[in-house]
PDB file of N, CA and C in Angstrom:
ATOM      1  N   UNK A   1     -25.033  25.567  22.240  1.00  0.00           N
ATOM      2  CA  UNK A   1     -25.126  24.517  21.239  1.00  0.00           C
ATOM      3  C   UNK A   1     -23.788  24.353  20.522  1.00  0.00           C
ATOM      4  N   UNK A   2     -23.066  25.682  19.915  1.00  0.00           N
ATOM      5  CA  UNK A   2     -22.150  25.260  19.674  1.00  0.00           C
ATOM      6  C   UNK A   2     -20.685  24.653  19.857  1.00  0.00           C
ATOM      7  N   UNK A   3     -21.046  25.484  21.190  1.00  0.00           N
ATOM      8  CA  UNK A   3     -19.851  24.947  22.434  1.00  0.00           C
ATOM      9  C   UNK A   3     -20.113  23.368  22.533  1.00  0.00           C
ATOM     10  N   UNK A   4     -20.907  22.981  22.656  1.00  0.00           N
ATOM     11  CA  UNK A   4     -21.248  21.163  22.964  1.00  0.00           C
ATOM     12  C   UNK A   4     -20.562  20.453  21.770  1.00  0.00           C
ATOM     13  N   UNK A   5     -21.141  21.264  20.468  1.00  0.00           N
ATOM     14  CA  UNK A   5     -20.415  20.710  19.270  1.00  0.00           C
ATOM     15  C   UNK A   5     -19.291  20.485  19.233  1.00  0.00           C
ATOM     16  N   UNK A   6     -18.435  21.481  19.785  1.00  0.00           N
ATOM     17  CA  UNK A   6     -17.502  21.692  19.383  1.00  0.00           C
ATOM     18  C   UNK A   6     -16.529  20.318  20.658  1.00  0.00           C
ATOM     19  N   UNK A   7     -16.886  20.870  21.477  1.00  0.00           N
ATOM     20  CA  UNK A   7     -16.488  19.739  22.868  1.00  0.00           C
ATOM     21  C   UNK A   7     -16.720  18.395  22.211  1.00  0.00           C
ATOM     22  N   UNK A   8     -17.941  17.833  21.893  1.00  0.00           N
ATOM     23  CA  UNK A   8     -17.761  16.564  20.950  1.00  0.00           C
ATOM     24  C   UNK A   8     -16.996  16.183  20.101  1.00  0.00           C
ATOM     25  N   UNK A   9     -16.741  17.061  19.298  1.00  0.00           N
ATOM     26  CA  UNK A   9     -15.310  17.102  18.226  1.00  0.00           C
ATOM     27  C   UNK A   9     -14.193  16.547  18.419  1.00  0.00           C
ATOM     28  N   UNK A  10     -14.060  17.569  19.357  1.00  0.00           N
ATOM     29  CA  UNK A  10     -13.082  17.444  20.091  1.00  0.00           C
ATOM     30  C   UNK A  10     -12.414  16.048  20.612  1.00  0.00           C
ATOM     31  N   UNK A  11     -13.708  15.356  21.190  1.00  0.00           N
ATOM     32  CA  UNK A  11     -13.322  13.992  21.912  1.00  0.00           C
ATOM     33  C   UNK A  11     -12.607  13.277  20.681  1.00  0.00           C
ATOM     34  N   UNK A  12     -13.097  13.434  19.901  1.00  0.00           N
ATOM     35  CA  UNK A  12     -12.756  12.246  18.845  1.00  0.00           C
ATOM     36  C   UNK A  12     -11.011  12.660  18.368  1.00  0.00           C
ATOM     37  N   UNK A  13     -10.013  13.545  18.882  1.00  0.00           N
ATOM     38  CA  UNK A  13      -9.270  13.523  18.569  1.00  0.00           C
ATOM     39  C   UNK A  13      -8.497  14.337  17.548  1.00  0.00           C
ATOM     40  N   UNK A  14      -7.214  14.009  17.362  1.00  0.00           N
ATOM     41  CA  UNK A  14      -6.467  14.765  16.009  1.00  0.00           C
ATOM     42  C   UNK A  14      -6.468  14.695  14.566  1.00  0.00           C
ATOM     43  N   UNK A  15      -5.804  15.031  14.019  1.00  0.00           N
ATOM     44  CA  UNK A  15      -6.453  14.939  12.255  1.00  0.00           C
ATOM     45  C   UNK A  15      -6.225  13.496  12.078  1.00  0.00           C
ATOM     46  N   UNK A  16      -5.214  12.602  12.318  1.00  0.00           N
ATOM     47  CA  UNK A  16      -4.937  11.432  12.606  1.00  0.00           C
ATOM     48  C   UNK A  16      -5.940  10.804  12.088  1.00  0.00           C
ATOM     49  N   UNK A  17      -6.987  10.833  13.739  1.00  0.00           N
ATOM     50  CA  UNK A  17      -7.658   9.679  13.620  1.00  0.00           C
ATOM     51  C   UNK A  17      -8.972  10.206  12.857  1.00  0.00           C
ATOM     52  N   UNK A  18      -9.199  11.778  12.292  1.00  0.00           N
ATOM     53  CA  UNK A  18     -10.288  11.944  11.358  1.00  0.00           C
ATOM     54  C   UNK A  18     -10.033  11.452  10.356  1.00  0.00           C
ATOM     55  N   UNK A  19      -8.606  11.086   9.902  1.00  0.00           N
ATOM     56  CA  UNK A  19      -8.349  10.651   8.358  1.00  0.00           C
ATOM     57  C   UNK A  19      -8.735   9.086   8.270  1.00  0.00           C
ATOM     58  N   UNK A  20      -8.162   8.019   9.779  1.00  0.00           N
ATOM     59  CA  UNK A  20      -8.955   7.025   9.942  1.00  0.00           C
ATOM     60  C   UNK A  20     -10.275   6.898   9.699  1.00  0.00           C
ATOM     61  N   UNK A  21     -10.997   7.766  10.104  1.00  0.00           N
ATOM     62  CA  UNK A  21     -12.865   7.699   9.972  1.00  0.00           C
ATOM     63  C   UNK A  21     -12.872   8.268   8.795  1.00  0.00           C
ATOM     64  N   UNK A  22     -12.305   9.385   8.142  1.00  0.00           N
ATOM     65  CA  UNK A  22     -12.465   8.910   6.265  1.00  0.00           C
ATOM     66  C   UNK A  22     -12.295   8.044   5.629  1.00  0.00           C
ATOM     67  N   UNK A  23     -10.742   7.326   5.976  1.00  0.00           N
ATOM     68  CA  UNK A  23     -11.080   5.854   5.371  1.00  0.00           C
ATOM     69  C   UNK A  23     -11.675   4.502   5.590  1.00  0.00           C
ATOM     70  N   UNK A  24     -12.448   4.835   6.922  1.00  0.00           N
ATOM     71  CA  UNK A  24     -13.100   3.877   7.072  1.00  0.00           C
ATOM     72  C   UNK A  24     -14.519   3.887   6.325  1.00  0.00           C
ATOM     73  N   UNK A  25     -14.659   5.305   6.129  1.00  0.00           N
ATOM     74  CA  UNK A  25     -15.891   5.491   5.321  1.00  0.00           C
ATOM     75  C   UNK A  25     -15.955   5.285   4.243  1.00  0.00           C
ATOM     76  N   UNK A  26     -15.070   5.844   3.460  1.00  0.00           N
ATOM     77  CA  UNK A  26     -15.009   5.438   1.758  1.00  0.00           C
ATOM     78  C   UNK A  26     -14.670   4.425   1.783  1.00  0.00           C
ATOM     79  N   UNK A  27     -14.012   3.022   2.645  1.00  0.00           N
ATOM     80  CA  UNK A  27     -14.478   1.269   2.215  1.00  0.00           C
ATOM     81  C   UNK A  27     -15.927   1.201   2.553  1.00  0.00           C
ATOM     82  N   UNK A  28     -16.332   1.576   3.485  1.00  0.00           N
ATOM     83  CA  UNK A  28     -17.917   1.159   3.855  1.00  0.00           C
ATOM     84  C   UNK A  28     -18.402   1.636   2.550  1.00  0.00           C
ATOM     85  N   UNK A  29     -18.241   2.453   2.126  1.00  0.00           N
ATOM     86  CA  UNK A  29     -19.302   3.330   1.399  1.00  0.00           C
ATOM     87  C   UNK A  29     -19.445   2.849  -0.310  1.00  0.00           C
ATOM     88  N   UNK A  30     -17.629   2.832  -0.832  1.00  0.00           N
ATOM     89  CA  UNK A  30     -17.236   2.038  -2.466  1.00  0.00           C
ATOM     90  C   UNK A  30     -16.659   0.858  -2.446  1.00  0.00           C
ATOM     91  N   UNK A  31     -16.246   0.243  -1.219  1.00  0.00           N
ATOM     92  CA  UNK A  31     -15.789  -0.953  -1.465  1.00  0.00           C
ATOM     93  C   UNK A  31     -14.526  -0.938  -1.791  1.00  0.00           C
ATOM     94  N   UNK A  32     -13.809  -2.020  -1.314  1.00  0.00           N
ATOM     95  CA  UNK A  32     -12.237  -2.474  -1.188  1.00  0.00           C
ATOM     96  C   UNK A  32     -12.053  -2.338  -2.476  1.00  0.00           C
ATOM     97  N   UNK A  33     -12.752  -3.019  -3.681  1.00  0.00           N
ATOM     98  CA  UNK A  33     -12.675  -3.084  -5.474  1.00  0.00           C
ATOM     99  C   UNK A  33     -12.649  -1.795  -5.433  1.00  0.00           C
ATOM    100  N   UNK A  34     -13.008  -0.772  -4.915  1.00  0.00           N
ATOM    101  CA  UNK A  34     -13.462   0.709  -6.448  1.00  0.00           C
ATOM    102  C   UNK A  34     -12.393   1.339  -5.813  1.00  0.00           C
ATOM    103  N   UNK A  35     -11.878   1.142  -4.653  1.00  0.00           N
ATOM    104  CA  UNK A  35     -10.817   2.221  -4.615  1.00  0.00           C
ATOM    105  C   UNK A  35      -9.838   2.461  -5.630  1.00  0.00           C
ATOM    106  N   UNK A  36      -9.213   1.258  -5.887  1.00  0.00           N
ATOM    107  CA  UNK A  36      -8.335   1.833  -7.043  1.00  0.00           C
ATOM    108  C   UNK A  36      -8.479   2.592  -7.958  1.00  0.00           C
ATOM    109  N   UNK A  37      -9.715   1.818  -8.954  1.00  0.00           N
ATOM    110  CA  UNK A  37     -10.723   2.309  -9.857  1.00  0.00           C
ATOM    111  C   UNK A  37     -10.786   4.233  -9.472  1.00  0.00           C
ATOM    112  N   UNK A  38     -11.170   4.341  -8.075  1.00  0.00           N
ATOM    113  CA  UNK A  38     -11.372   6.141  -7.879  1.00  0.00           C
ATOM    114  C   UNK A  38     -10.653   6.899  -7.799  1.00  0.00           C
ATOM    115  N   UNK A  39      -9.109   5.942  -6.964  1.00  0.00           N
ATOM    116  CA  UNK A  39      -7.809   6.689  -7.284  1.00  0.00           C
ATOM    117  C   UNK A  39      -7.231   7.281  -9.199  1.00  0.00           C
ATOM    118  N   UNK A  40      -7.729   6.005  -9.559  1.00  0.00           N
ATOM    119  CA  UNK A  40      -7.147   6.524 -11.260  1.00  0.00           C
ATOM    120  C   UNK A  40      -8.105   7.622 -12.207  1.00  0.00           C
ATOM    121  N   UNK A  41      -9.119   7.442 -11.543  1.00  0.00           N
ATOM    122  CA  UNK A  41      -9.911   8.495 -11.712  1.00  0.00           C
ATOM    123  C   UNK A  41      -9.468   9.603 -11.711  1.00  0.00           C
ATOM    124  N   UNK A  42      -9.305  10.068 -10.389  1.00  0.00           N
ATOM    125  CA  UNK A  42      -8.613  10.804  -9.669  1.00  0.00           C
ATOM    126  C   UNK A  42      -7.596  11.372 -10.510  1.00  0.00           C
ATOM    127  N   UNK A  43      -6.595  10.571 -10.034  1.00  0.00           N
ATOM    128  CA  UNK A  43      -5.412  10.933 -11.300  1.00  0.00           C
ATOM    129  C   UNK A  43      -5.140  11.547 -12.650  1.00  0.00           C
ATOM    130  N   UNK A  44      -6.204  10.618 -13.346  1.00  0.00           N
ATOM    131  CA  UNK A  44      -6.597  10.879 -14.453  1.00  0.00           C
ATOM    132  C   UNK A  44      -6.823  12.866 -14.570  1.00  0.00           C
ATOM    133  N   UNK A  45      -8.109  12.997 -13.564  1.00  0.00           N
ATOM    134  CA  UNK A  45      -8.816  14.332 -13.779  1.00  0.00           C
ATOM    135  C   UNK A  45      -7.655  15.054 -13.212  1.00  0.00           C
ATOM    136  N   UNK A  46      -6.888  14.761 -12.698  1.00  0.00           N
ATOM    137  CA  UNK A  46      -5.882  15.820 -12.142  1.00  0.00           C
ATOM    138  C   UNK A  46      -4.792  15.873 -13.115  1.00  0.00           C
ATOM    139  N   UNK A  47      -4.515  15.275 -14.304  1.00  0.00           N
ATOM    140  CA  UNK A  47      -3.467  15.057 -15.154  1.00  0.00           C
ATOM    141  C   UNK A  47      -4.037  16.216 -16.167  1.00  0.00           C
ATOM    142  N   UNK A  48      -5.343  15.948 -16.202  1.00  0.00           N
ATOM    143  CA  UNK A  48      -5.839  16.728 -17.344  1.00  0.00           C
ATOM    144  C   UNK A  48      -5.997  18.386 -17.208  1.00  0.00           C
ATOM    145  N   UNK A  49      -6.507  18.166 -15.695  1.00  0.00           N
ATOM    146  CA  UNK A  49      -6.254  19.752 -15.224  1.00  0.00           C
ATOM    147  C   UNK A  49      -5.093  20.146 -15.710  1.00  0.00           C
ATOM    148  N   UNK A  50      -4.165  19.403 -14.994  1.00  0.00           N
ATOM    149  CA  UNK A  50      -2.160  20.404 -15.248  1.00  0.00           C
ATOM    150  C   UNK A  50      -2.122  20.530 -16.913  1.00  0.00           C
ATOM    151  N   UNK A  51      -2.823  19.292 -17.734  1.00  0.00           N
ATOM    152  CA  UNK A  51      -2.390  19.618 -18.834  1.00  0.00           C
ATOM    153  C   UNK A  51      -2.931  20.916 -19.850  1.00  0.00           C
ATOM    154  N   UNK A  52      -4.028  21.220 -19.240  1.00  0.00           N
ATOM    155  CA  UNK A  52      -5.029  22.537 -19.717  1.00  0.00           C
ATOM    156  C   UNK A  52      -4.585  23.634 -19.374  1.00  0.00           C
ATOM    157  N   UNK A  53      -4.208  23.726 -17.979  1.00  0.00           N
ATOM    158  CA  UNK A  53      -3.275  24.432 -17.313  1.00  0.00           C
ATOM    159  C   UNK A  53      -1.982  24.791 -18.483  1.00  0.00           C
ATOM    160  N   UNK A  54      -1.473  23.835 -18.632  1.00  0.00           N
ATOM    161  CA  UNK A  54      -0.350  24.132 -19.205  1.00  0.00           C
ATOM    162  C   UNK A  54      -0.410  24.539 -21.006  1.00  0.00           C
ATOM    163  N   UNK A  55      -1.361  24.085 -21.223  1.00  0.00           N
ATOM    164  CA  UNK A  55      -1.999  24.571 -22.845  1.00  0.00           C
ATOM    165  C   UNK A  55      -2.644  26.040 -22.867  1.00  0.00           C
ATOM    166  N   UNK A  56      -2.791  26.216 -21.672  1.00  0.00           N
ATOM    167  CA  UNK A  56      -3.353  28.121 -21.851  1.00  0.00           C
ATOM    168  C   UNK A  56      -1.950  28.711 -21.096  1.00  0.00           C
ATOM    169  N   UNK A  57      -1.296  28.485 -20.948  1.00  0.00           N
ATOM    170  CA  UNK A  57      -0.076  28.910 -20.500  1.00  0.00           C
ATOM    171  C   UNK A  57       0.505  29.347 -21.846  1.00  0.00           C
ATOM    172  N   UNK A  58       0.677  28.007 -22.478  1.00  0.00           N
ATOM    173  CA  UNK A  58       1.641  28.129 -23.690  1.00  0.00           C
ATOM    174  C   UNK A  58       0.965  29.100 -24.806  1.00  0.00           C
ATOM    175  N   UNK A  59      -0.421  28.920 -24.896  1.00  0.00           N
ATOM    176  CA  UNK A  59      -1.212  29.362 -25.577  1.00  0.00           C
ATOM    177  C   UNK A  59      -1.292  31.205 -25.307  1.00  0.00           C
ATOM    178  N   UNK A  60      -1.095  31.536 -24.150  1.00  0.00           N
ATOM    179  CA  UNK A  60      -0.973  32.615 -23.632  1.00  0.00           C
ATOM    180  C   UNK A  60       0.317  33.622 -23.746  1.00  0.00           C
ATOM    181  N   UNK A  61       1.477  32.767 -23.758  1.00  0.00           N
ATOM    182  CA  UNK A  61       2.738  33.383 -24.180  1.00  0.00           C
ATOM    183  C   UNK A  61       2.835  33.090 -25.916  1.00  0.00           C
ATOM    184  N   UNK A  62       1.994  32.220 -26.690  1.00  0.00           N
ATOM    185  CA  UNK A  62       2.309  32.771 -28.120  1.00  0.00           C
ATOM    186  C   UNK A  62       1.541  33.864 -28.203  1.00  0.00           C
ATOM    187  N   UNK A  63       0.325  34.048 -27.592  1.00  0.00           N
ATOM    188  CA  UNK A  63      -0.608  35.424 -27.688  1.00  0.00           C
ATOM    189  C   UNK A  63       0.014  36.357 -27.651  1.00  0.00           C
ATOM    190  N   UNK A  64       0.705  36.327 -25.904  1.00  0.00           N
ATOM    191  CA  UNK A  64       1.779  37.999 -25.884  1.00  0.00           C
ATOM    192  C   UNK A  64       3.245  37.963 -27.100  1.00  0.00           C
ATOM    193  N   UNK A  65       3.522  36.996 -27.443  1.00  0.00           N
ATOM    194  CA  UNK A  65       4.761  37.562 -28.241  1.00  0.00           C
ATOM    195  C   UNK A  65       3.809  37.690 -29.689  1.00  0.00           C
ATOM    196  N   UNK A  66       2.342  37.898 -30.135  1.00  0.00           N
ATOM    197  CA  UNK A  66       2.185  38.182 -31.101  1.00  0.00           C
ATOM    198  C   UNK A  66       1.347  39.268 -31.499  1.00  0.00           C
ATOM    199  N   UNK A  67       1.036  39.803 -30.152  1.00  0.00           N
ATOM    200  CA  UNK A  67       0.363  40.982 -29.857  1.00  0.00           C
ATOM    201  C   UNK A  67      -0.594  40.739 -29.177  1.00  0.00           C
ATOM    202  N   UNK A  68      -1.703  41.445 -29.798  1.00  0.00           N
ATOM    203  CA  UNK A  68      -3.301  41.535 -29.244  1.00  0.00           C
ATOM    204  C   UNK A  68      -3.865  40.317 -29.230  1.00  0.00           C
ATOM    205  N   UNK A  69      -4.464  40.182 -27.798  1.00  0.00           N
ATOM    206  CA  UNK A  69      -5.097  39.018 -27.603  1.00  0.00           C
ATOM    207  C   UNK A  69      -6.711  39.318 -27.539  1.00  0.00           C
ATOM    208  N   UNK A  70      -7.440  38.662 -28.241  1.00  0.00           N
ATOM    209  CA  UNK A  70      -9.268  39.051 -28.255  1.00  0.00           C
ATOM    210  C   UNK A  70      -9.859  38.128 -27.026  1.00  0.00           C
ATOM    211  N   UNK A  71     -11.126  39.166 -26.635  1.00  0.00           N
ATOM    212  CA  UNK A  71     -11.454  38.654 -25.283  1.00  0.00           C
ATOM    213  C   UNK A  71     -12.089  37.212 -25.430  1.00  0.00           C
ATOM    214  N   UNK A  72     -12.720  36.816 -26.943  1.00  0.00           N
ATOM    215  CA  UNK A  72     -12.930  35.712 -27.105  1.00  0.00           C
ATOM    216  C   UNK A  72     -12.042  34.238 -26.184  1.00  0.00           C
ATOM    217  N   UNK A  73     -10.725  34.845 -26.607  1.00  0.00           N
ATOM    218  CA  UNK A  73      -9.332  33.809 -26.133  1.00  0.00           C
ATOM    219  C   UNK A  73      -9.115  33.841 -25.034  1.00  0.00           C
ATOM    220  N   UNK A  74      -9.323  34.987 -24.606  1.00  0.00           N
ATOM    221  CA  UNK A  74      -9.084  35.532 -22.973  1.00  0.00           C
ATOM    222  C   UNK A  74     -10.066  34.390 -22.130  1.00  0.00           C
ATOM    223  N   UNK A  75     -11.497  34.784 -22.304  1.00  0.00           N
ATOM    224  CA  UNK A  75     -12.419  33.878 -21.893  1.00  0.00           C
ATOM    225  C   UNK A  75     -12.180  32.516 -21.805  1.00  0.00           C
ATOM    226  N   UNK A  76     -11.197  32.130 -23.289  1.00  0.00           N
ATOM    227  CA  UNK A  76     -11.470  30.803 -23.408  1.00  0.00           C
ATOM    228  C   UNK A  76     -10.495  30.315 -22.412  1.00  0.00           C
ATOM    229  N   UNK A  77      -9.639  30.453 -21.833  1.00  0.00           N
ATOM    230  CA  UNK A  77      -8.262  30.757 -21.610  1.00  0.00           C
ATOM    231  C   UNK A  77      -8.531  30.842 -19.846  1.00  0.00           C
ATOM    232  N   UNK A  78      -9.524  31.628 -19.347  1.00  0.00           N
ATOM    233  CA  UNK A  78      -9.762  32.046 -18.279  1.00  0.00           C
ATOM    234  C   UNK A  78     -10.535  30.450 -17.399  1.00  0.00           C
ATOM    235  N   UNK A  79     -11.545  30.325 -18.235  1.00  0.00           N
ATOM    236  CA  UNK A  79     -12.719  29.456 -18.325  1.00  0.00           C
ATOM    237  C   UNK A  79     -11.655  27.878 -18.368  1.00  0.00           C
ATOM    238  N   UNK A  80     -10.674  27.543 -18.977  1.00  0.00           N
ATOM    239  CA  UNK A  80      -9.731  26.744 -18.554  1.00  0.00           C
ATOM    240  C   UNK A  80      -8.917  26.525 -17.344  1.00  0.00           C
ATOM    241  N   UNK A  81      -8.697  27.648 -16.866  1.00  0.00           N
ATOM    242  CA  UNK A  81      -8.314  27.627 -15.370  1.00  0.00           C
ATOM    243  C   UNK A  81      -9.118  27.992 -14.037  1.00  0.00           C
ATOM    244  N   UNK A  82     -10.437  27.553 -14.820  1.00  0.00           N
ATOM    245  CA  UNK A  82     -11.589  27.899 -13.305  1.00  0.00           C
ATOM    246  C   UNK A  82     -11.355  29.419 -13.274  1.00  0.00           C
ATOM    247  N   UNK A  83     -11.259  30.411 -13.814  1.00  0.00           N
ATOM    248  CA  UNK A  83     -11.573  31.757 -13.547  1.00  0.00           C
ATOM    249  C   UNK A  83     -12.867  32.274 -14.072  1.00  0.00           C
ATOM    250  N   UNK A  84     -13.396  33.027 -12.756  1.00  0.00           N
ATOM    251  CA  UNK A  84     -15.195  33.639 -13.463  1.00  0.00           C
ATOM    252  C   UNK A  84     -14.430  35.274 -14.557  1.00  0.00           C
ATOM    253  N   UNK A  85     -14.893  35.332 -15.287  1.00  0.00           N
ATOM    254  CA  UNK A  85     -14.320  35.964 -16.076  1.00  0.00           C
ATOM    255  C   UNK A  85     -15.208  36.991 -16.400  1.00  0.00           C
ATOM    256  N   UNK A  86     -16.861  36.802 -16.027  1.00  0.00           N
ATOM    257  CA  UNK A  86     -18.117  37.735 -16.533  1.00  0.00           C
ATOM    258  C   UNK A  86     -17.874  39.061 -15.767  1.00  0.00           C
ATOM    259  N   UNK A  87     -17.560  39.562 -14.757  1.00  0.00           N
ATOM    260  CA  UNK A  87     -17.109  40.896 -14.279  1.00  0.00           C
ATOM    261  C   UNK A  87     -15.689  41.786 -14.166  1.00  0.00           C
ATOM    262  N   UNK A  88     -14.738  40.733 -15.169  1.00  0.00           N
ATOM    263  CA  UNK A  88     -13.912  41.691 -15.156  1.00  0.00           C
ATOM    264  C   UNK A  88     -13.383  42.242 -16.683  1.00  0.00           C
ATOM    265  N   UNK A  89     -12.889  43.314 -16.572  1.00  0.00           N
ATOM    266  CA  UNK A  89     -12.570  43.655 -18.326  1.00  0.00           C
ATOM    267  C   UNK A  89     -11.305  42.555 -18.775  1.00  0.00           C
ATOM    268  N   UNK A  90     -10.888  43.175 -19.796  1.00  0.00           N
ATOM    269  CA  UNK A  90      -9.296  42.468 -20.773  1.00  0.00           C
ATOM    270  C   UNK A  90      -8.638  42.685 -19.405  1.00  0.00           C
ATOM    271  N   UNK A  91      -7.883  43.922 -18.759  1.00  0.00           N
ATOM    272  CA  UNK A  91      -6.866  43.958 -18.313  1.00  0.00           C
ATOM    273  C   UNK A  91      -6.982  43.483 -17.141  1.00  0.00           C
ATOM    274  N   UNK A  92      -8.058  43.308 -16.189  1.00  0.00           N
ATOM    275  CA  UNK A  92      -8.550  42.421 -15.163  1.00  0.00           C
ATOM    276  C   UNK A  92      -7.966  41.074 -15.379  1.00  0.00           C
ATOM    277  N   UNK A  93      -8.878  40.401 -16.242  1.00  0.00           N
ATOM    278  CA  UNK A  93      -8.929  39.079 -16.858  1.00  0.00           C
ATOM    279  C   UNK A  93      -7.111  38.385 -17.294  1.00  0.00           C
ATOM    280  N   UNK A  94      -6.739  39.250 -17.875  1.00  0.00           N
ATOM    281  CA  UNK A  94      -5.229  39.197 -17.869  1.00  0.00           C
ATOM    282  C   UNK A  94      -4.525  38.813 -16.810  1.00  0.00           C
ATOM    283  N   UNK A  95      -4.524  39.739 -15.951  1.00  0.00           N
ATOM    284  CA  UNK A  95      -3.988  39.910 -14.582  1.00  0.00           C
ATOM    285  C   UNK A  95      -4.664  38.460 -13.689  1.00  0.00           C
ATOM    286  N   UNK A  96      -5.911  38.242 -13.836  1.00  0.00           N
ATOM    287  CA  UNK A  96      -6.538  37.025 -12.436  1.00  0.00           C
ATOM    288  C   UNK A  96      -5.490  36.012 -13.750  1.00  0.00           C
ATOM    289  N   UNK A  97      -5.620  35.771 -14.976  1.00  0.00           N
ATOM    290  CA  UNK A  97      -5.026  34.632 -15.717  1.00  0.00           C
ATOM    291  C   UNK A  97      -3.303  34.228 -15.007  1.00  0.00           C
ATOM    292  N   UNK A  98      -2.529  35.419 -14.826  1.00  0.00           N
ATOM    293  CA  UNK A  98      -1.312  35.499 -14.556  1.00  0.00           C
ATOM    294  C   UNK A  98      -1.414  35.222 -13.566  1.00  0.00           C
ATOM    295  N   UNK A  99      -1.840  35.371 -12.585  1.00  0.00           N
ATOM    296  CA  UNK A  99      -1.943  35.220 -11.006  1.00  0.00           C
ATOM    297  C   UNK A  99      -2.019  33.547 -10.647  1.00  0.00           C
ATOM    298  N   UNK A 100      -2.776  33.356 -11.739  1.00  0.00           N
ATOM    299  CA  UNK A 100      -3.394  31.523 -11.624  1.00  0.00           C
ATOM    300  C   UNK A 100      -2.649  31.152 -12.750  1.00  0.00           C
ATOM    301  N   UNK A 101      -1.494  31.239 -12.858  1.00  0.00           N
ATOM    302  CA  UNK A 101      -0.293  30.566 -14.011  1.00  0.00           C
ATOM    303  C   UNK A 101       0.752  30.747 -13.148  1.00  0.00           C
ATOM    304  N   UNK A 102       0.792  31.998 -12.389  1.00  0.00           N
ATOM    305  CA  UNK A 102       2.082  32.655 -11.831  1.00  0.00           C
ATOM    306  C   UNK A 102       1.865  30.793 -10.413  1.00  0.00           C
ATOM    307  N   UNK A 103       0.910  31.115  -9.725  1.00  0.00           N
ATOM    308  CA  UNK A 103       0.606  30.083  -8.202  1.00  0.00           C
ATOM    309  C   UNK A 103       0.785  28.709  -8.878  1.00  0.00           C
ATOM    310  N   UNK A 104       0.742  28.156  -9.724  1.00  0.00           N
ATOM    311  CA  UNK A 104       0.794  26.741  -9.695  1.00  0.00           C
ATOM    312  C   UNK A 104       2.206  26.227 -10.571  1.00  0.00           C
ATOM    313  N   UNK A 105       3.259  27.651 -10.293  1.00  0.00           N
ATOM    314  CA  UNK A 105       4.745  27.412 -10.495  1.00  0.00           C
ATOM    315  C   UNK A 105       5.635  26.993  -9.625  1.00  0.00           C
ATOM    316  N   UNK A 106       4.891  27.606  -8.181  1.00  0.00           N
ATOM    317  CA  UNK A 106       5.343  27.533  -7.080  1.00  0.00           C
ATOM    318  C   UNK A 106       4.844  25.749  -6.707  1.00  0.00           C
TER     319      UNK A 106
END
């Protein structure tokens, strides 16, 4: 079964023409009008990410140059950059925070 699947797949080609049959789908699907409309959307939610991103960043280096940071902030801080934060301690939580500040420098 999965071999057949996969052989079907196959026929249809390279990423190319899968990106063709995505956009042929999202006109079928929102219409020539909403694309724009979903692109700025889009945009929009991705502007706001970097900018949260970048507010627990900043927010994070006045913490360390003023000492102790409470796990309250940590959380809040974590929970801003999509990190699950319920199983790990302060110095965990620290460390996944840096890791996901350190990757989206690059």
């Amino acid at each position: 079964m999965s071999a057949g699947l996969h052989n079907l797949l196959m026929q249809f080609g390279g990423p190319q023409e899968w990106i063709i049959i995505v956009i042929v789908v999202v006109v079928l699907f929102f219409g020539v009008k909403k694309i724009p409309e979903l692109a700025r959307t889009f945009g929009k939610a991705g502007a706001e990410y970097e900018k949260a991103k970048m507010e627990a960043k900043r927010e994070l280096q006045q913490l360390k140059s003023s000492g102790n940071v409470g796990r309250e902030k940590l959380e809040e801080i974590a929970e801003s950059l999509g990190i699950n934060y319920t199983n790990k301690n302060d110095d965990e939580l620290r460390a996944a925070i840096e890791v996901e500040l350190n990757k989206t420098k690059k």
